[in-house]
PDB file of N, CA and C in Angstrom:
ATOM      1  N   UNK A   1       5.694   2.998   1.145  1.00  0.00           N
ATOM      2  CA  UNK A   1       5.763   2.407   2.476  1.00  0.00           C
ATOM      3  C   UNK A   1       4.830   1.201   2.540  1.00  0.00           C
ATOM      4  N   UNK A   2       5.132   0.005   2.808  1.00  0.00           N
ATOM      5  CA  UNK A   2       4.502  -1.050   2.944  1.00  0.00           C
ATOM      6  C   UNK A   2       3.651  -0.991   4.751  1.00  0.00           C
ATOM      7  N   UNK A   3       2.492  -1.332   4.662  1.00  0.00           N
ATOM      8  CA  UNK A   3       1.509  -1.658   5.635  1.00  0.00           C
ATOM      9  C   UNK A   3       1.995  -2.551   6.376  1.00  0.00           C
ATOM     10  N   UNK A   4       1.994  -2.384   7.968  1.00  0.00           N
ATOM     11  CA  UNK A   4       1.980  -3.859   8.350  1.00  0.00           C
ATOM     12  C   UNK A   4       1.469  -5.302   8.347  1.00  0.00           C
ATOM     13  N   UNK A   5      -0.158  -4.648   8.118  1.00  0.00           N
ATOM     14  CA  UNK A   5      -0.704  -5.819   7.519  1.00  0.00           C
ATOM     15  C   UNK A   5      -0.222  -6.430   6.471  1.00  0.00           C
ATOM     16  N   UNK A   6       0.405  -5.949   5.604  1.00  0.00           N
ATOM     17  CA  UNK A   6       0.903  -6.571   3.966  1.00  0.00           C
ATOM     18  C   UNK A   6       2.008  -7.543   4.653  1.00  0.00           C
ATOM     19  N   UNK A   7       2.408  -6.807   5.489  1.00  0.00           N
ATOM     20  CA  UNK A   7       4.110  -7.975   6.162  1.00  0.00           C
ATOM     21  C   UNK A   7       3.112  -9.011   6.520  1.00  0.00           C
ATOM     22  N   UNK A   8       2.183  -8.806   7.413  1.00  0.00           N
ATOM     23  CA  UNK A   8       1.329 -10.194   8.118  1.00  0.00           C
ATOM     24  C   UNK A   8       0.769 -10.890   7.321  1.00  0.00           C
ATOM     25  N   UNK A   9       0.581 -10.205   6.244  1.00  0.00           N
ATOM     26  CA  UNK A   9      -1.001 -11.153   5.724  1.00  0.00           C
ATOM     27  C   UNK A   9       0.355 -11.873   4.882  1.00  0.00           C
ATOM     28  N   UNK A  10       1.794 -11.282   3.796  1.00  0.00           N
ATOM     29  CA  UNK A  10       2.591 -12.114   3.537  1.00  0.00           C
ATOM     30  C   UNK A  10       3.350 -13.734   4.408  1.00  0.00           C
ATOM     31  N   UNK A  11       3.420 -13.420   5.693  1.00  0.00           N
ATOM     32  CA  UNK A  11       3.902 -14.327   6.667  1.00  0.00           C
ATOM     33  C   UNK A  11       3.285 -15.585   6.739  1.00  0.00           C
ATOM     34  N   UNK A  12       1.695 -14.788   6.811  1.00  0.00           N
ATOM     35  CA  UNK A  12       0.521 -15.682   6.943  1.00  0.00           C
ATOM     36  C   UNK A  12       0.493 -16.287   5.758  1.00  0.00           C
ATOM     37  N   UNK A  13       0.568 -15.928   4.756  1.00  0.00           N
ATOM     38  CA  UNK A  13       0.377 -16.847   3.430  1.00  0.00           C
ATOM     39  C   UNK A  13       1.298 -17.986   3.161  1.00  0.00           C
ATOM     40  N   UNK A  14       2.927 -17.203   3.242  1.00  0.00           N
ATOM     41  CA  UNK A  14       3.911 -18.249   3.313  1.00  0.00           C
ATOM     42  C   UNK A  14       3.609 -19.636   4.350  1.00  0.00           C
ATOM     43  N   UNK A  15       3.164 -18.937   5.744  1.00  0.00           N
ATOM     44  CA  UNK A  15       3.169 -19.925   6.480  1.00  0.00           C
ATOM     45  C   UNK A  15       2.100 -21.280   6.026  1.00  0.00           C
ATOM     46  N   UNK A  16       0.953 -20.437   5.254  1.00  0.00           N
ATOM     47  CA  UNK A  16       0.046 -21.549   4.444  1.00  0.00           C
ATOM     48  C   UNK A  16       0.758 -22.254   3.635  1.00  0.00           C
ATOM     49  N   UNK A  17       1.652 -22.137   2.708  1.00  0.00           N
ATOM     50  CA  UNK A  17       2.171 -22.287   1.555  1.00  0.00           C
ATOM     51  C   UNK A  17       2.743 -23.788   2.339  1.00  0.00           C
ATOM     52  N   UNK A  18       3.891 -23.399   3.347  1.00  0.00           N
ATOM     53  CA  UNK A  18       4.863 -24.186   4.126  1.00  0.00           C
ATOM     54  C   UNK A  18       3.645 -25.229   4.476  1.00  0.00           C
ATOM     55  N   UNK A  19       2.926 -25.260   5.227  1.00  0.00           N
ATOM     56  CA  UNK A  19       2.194 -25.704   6.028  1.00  0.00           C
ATOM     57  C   UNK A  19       1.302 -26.831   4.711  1.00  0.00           C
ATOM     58  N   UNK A  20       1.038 -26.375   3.632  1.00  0.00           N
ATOM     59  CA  UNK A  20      -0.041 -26.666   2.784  1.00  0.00           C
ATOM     60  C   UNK A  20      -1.413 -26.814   3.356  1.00  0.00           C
ATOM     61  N   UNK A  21      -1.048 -25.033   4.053  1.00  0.00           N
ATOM     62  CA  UNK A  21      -2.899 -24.753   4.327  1.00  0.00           C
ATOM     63  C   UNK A  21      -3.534 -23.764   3.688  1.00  0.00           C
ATOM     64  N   UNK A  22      -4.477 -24.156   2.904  1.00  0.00           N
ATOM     65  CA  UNK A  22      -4.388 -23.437   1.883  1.00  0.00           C
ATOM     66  C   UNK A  22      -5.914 -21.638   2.312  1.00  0.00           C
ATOM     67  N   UNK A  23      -6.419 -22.604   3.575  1.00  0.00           N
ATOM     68  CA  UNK A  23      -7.324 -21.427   3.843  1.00  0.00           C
ATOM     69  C   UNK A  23      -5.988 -20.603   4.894  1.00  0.00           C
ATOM     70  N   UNK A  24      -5.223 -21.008   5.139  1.00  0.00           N
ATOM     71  CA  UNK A  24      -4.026 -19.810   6.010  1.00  0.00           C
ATOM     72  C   UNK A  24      -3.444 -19.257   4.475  1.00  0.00           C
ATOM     73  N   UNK A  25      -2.882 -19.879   3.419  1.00  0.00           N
ATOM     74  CA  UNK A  25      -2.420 -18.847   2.445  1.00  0.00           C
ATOM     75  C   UNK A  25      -3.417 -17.756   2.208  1.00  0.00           C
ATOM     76  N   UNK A  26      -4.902 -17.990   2.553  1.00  0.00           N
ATOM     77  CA  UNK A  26      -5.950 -17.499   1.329  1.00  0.00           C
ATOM     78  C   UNK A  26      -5.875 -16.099   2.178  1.00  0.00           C
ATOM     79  N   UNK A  27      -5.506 -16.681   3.847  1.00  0.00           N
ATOM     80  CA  UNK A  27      -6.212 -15.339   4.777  1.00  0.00           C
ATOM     81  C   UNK A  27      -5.217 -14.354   4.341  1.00  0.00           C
ATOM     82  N   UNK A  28      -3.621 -15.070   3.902  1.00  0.00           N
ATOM     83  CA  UNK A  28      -2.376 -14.259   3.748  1.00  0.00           C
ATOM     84  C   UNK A  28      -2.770 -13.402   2.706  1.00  0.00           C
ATOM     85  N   UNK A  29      -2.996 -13.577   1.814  1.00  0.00           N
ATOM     86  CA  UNK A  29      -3.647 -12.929   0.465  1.00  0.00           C
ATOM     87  C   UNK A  29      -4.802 -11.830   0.891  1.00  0.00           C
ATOM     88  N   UNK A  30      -6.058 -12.170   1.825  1.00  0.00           N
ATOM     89  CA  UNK A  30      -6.719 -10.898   1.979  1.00  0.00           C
ATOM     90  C   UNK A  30      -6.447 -10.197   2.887  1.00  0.00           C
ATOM     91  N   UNK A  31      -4.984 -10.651   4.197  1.00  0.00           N
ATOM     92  CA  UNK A  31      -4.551  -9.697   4.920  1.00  0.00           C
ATOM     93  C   UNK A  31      -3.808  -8.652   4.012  1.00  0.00           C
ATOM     94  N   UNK A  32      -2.840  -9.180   2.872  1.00  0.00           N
ATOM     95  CA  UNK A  32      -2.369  -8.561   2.481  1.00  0.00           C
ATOM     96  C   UNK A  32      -2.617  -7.382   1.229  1.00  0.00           C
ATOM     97  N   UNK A  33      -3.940  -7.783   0.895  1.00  0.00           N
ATOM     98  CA  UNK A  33      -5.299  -7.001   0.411  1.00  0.00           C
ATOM     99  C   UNK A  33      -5.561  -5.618   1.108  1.00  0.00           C
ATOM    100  N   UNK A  34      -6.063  -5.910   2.468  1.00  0.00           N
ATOM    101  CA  UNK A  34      -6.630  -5.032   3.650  1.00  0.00           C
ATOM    102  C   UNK A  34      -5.125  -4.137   3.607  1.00  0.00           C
ATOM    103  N   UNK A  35      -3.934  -4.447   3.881  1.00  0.00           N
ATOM    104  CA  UNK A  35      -3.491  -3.566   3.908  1.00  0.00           C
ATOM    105  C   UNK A  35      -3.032  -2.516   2.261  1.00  0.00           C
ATOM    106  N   UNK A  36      -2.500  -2.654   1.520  1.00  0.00           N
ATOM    107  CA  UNK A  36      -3.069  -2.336   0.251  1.00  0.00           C
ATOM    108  C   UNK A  36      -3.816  -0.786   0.292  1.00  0.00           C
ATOM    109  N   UNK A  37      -4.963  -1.778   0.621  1.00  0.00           N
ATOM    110  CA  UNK A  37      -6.103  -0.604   0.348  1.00  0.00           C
ATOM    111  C   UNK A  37      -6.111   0.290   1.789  1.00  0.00           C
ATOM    112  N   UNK A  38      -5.453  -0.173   3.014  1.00  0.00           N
ATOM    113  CA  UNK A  38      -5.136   0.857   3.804  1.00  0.00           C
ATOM    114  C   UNK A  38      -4.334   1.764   3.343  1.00  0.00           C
ATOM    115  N   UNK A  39      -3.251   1.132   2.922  1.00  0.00           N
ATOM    116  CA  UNK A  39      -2.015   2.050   2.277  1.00  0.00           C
ATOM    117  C   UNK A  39      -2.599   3.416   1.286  1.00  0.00           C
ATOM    118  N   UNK A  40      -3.725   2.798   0.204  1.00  0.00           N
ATOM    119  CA  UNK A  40      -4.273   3.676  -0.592  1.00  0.00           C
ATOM    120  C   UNK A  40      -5.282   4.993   0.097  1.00  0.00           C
ATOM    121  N   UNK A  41      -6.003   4.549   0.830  1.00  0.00           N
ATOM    122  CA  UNK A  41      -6.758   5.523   1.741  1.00  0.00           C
ATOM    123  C   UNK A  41      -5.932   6.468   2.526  1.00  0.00           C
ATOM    124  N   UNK A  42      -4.679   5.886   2.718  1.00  0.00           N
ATOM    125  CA  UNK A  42      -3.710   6.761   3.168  1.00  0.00           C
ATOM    126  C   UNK A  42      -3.177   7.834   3.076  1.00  0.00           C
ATOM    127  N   UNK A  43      -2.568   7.453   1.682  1.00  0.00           N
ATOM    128  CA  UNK A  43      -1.942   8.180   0.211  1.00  0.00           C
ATOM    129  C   UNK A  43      -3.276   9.066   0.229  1.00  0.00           C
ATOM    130  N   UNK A  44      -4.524   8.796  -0.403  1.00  0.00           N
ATOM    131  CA  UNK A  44      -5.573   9.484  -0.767  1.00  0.00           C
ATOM    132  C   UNK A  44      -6.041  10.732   0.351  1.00  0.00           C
ATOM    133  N   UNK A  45      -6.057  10.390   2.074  1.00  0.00           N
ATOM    134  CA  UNK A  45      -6.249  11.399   2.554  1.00  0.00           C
ATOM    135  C   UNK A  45      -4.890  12.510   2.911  1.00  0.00           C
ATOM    136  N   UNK A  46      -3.928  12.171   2.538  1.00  0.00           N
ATOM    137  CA  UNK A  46      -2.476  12.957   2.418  1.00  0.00           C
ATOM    138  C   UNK A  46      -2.692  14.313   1.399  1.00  0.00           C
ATOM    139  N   UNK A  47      -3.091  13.082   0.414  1.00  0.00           N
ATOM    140  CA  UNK A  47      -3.555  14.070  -0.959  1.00  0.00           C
ATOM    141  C   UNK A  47      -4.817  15.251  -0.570  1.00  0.00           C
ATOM    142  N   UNK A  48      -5.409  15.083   0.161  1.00  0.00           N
ATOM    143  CA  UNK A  48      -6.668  15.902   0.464  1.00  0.00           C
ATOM    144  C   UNK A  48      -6.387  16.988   1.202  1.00  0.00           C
ATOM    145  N   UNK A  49      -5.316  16.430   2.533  1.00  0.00           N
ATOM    146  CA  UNK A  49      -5.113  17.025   3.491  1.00  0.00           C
ATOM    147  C   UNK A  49      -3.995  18.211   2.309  1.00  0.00           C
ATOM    148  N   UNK A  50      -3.590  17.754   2.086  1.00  0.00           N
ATOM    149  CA  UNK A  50      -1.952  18.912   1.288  1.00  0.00           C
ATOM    150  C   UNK A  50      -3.000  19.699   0.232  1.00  0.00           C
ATOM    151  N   UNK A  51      -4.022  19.608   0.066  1.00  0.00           N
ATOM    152  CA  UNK A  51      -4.523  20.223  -0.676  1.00  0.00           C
ATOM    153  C   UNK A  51      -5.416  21.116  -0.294  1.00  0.00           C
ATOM    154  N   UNK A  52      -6.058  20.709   1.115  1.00  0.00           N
ATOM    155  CA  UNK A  52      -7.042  22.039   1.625  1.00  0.00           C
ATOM    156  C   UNK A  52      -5.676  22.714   2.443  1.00  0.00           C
ATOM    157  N   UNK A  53      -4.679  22.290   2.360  1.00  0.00           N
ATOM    158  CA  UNK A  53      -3.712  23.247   3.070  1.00  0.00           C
ATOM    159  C   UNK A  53      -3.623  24.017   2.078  1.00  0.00           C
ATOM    160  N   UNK A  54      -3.466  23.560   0.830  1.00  0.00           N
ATOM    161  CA  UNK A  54      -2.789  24.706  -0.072  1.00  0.00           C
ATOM    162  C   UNK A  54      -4.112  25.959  -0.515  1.00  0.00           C
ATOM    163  N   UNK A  55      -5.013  25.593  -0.545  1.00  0.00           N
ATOM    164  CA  UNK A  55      -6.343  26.144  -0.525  1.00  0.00           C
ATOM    165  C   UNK A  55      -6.631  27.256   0.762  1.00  0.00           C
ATOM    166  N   UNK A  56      -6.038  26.425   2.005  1.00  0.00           N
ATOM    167  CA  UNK A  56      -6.036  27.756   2.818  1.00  0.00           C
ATOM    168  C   UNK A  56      -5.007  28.715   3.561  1.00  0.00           C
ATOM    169  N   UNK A  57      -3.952  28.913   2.577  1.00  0.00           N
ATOM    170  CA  UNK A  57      -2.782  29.043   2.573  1.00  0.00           C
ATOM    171  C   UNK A  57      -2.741  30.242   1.603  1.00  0.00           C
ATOM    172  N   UNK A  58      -3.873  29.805   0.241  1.00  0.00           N
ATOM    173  CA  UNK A  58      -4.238  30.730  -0.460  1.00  0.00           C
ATOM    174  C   UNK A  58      -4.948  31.967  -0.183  1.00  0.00           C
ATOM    175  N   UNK A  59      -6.048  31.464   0.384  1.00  0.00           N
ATOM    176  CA  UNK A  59      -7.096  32.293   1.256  1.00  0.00           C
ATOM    177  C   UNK A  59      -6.776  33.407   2.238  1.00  0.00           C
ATOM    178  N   UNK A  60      -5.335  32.876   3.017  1.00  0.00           N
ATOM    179  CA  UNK A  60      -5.009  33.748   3.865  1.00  0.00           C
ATOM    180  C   UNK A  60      -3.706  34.734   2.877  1.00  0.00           C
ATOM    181  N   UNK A  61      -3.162  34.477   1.870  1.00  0.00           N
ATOM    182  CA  UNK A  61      -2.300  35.285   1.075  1.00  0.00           C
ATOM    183  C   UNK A  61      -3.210  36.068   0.462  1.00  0.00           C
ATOM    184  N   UNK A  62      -4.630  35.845   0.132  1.00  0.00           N
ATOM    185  CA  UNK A  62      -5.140  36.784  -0.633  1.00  0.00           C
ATOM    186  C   UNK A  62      -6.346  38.035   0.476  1.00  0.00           C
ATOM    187  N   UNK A  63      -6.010  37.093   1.713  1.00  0.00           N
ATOM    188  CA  UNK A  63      -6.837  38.031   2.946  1.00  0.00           C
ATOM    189  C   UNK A  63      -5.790  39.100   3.346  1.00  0.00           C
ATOM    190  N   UNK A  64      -4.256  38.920   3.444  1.00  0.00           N
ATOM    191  CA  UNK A  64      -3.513  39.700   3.533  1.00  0.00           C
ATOM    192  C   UNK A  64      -3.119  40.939   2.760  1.00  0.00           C
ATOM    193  N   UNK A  65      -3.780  40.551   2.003  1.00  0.00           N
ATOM    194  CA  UNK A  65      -3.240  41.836  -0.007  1.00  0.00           C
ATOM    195  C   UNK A  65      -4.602  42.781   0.800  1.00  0.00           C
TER     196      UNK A  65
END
């Protein structure tokens, strides 16, 4: 899944590109950075979250025995 920022900070860059501004491409490039690494923190707390689920999912199958 792409970030919205990645759409903006792309728009923003093109629009530098078009424009030949090159500090509007640069911002396009670290908007599209910021999102990125949103995307990854994302993914990463998904991964955490599905995992203390499965951890206490366990806990309660083995509280039940």
């Amino acid at each position: 899944m792409v970030d919205k920022d990645e759409v903006k900070g792309k728009a923003t860059e093109l629009k530098g590109k078009v424009t030949g501004d090159e500090s509007e491409e640069l911002k396009g490039k670290a908007q599209q950075g910021l999102g990125k690494i949103k995307e990854k923190v994302k993914e990463a707390a998904d991964d955490v979250a599905e995992k203390v689920n499965d951890i206490v999912d366990d806990f309660k199958e083995k509280d039940q025995k």
